[in-house]
Protein backbone atom coordinates (compact mmCIF):
# COMPACT_ATOMS: atom_id res chain seq x y z
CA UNK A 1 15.14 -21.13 9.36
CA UNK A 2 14.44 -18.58 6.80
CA UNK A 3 12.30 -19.49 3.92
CA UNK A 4 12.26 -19.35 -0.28
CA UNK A 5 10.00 -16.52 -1.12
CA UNK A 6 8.00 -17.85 -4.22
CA UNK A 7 6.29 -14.31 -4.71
CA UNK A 8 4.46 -14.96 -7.64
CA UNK A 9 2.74 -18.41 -8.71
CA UNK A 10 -0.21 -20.41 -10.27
CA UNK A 11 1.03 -23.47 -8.40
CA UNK A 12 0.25 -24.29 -4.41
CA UNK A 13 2.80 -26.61 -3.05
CA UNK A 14 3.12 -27.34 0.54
CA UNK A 15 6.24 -27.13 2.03
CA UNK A 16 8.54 -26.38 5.12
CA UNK A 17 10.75 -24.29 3.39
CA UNK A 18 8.68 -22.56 0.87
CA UNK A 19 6.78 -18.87 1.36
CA UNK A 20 4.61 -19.02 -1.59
CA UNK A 21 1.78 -15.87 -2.99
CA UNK A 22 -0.35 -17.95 -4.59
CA UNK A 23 -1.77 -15.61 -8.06
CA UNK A 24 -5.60 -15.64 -8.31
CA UNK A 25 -7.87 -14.56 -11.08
CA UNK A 26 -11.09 -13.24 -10.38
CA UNK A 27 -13.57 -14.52 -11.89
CA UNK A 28 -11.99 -17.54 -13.13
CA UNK A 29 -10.28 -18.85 -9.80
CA UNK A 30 -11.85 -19.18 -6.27
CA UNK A 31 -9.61 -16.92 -3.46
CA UNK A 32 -7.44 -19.42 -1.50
CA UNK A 33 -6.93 -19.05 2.30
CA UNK A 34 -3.68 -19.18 1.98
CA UNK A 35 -1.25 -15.92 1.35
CA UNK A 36 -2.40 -14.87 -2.44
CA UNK A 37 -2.90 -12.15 -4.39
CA UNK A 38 -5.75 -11.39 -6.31
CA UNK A 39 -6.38 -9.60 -9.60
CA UNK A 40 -8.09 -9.40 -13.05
CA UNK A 41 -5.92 -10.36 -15.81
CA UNK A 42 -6.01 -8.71 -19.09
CA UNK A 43 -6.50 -12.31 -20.68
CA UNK A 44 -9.63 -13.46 -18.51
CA UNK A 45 -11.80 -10.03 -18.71
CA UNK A 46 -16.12 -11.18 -17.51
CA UNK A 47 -18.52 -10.28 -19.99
CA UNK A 48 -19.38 -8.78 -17.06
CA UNK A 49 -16.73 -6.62 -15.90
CA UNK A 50 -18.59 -4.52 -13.09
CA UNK A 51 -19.15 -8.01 -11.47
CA UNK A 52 -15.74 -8.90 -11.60
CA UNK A 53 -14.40 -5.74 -10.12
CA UNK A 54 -17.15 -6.16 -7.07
CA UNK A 55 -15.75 -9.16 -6.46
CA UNK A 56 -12.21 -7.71 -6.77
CA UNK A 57 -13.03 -5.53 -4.72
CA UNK A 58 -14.92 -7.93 -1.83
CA UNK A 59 -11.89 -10.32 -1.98
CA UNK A 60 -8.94 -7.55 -1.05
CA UNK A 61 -10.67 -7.39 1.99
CA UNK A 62 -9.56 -10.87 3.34
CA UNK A 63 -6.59 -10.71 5.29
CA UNK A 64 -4.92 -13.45 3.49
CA UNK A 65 -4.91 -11.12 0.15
CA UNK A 66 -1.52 -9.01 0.35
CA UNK A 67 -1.74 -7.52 -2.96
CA UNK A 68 -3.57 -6.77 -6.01
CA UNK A 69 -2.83 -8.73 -9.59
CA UNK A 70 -1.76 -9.61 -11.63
CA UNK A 71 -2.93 -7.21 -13.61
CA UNK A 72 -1.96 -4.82 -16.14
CA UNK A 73 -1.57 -4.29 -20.33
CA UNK A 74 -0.81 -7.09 -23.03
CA UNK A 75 -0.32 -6.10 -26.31
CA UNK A 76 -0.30 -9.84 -27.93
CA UNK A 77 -3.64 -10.83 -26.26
CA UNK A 78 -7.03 -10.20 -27.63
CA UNK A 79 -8.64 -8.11 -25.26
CA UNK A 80 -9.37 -4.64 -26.10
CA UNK A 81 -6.76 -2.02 -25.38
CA UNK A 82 -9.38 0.30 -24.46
CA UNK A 83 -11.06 -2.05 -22.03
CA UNK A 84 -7.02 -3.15 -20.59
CA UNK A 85 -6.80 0.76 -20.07
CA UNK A 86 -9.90 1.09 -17.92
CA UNK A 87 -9.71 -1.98 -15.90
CA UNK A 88 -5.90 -1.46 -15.04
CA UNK A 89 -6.82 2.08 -14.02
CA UNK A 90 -9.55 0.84 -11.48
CA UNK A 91 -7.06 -1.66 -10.27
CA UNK A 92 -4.96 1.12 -9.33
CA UNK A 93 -7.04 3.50 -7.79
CA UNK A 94 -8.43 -0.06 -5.41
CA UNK A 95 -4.52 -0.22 -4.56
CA UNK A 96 -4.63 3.33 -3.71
CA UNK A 97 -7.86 2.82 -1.08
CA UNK A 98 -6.71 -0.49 -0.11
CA UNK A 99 -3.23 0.40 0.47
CA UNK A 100 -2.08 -3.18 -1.17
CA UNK A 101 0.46 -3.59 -3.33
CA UNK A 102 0.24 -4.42 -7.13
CA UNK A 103 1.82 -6.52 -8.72
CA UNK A 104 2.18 -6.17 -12.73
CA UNK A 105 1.66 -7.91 -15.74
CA UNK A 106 3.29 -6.43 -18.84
CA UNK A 107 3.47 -7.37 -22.23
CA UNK A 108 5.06 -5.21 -25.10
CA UNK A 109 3.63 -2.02 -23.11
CA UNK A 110 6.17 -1.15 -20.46
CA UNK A 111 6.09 2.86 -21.59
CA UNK A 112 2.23 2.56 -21.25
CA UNK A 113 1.96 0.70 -18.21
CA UNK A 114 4.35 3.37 -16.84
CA UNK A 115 2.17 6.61 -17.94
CA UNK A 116 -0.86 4.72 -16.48
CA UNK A 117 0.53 4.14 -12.89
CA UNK A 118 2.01 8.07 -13.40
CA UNK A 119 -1.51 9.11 -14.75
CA UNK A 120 -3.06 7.75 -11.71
CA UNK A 121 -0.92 9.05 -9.50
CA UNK A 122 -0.09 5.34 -7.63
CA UNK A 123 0.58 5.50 -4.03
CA UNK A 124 1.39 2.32 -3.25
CA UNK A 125 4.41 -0.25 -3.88
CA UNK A 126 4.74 -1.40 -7.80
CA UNK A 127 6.13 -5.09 -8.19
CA UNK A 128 6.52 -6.19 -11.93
CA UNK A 129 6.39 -9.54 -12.25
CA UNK A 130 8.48 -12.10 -14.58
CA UNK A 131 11.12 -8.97 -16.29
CA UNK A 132 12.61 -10.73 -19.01
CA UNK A 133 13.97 -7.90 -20.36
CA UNK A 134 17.97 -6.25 -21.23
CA UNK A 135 19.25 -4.10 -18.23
CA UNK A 136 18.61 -0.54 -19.29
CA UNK A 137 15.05 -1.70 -19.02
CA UNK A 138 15.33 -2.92 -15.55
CA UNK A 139 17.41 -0.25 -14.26
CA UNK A 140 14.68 2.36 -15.62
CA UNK A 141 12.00 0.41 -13.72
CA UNK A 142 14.35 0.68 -10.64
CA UNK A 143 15.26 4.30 -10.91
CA UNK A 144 11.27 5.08 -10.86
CA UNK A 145 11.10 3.32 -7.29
CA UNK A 146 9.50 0.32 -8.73
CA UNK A 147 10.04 -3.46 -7.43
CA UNK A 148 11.39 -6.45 -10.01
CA UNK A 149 10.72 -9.70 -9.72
CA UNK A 150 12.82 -12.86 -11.64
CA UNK A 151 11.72 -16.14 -12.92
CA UNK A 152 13.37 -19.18 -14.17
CA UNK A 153 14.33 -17.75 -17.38
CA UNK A 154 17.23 -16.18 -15.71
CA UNK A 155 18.72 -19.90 -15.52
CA UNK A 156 19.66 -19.17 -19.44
CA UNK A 157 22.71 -17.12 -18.29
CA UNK A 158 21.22 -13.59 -20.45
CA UNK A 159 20.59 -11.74 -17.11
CA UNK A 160 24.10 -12.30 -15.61
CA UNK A 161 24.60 -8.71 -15.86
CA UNK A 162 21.05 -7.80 -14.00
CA UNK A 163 21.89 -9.57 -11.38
CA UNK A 164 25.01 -8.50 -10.52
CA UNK A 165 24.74 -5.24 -10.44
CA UNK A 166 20.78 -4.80 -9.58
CA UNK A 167 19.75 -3.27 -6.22
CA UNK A 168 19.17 -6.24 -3.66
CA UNK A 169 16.47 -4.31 -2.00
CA UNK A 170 14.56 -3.79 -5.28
CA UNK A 171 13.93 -7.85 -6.23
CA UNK A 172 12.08 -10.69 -5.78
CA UNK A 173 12.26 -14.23 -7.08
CA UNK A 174 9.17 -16.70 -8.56
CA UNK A 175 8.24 -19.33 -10.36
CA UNK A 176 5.17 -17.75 -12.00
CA UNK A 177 3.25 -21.08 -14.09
CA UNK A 178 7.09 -23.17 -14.45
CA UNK A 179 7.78 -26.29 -13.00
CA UNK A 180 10.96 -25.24 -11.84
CA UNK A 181 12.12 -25.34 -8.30
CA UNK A 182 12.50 -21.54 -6.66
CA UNK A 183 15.82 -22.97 -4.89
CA UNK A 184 16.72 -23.20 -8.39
CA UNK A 185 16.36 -20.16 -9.06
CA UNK A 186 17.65 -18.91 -5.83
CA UNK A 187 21.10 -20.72 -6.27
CA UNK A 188 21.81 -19.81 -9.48
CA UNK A 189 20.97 -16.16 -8.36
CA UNK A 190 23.94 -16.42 -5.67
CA UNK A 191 25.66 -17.65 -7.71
CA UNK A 192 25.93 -15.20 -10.58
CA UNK A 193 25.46 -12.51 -7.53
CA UNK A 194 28.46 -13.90 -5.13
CA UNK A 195 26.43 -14.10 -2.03
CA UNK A 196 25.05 -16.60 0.21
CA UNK A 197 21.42 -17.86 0.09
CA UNK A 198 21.39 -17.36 3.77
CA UNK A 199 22.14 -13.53 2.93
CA UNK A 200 19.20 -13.44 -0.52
CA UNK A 201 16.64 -15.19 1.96
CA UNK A 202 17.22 -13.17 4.50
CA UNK A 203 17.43 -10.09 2.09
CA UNK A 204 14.06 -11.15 0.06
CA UNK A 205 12.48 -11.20 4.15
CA UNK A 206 13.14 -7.90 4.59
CA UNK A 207 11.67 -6.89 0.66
CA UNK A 208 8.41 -9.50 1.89
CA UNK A 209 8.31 -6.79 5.16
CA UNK A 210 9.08 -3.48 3.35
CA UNK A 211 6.62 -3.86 0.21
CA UNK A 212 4.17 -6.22 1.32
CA UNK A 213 3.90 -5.11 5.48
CA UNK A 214 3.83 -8.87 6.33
CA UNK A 215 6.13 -9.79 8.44
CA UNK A 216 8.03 -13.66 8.30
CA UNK A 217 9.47 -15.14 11.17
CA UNK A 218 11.64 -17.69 11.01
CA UNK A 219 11.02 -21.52 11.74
């Protein structure tokens, strides 16, 4: 049996069914054994920032750690855009090293986020996470080889259109910090889309192999 990928989360729940990449914040959260992702957030910047990133950059070496993030630009937080600028680029060039993935927080400042990963000449997979955001947005993000990934919020019927016509080989599904079930969001998604879940789990396997190189085998 094939599992629901949760790819992006703050919450750790145990269960059969459930492939879940737990989010961590450096600095503020401890790294998990379990499959994560870890990351500095433009919200929760150190007063020491060159500690953070050594730890950042201790922690993507555990083999549990398949990715690097969140991270990213926020225009509605406080943090200085300056400082977001500097600490997203050295996030990028650790993906580049590290050869992990990265996986995007963006607020207000997709056109920026875009020059930055362009700017720094990215080499690895993009995933942004939680898109709430009209089609042409999404199909730009798609067209420049980047990954999308949808939360509950498509449960308010706006994305119909997304997912009908959006590139199966392109998306993800999570539950970021909701309390909402990811078969939830996986049913309504087939659904909207016309398929099976058998067919999105077994599709979302084959995006977990492809962007993540981590292979799931079925129960």
């Amino acid at each position: 049996m094939l599992p629901y990928i949760d790819i992006h989360t703050h919450q750790h729940i145990v269960e059969n069914e459930l492939f879940q990449v737990l989010n961590t914040i450096i600095g503020k959260e401890e790294v998990p054994n379990s499959i994560c992702s870890v990351g500095i957030h433009p919200w929760y910047f150190d007063n020491n920032l060159d500690e953070q990133y050594a730890l950042l950059r201790v922690a993507i070496q555990q083999p549990n750690v398949i990715a690097i993030g969140e991270c990213g630009l926020d225009k509605i937080c406080n943090t200085p855009w300056d400082r977001q600028i500097q600490v997203f680029e050295q996030q990028i060039q650790l993906a580049n090293t590290s050869q992990k993935p990265l996986i995007i927080h963006c607020v207000r400042a997709y056109e920026e986020v875009i020059y930055v990963l362009m700017e720094q000449k990215v080499q690895v997979p993009v995933l942004f996470h939680g898109v709430n955001k009209k089609l042409p947005l999404i199909q730009s993000l798609i067209k420049l080889g980047y990954y999308i990934s949808f939360g509950a919020f498509i449960l308010d019927g706006q994305h119909d259109e997304a997912i009908k016509t959006i590139d199966l080989t392109k998306i993800f599904l999570e539950t970021d910090n909701k309390s909402t079930n990811i078969i939830d969001i996986y049913s309504y998604f087939c659904r909207v889309r016309n398929i099976s879940i058998e067919q999105l789990k077994q599709q979302l396997v084959q995006n977990m192999s492809n962007v993540f190189n981590y292979k799931i085998v079925p129960q």
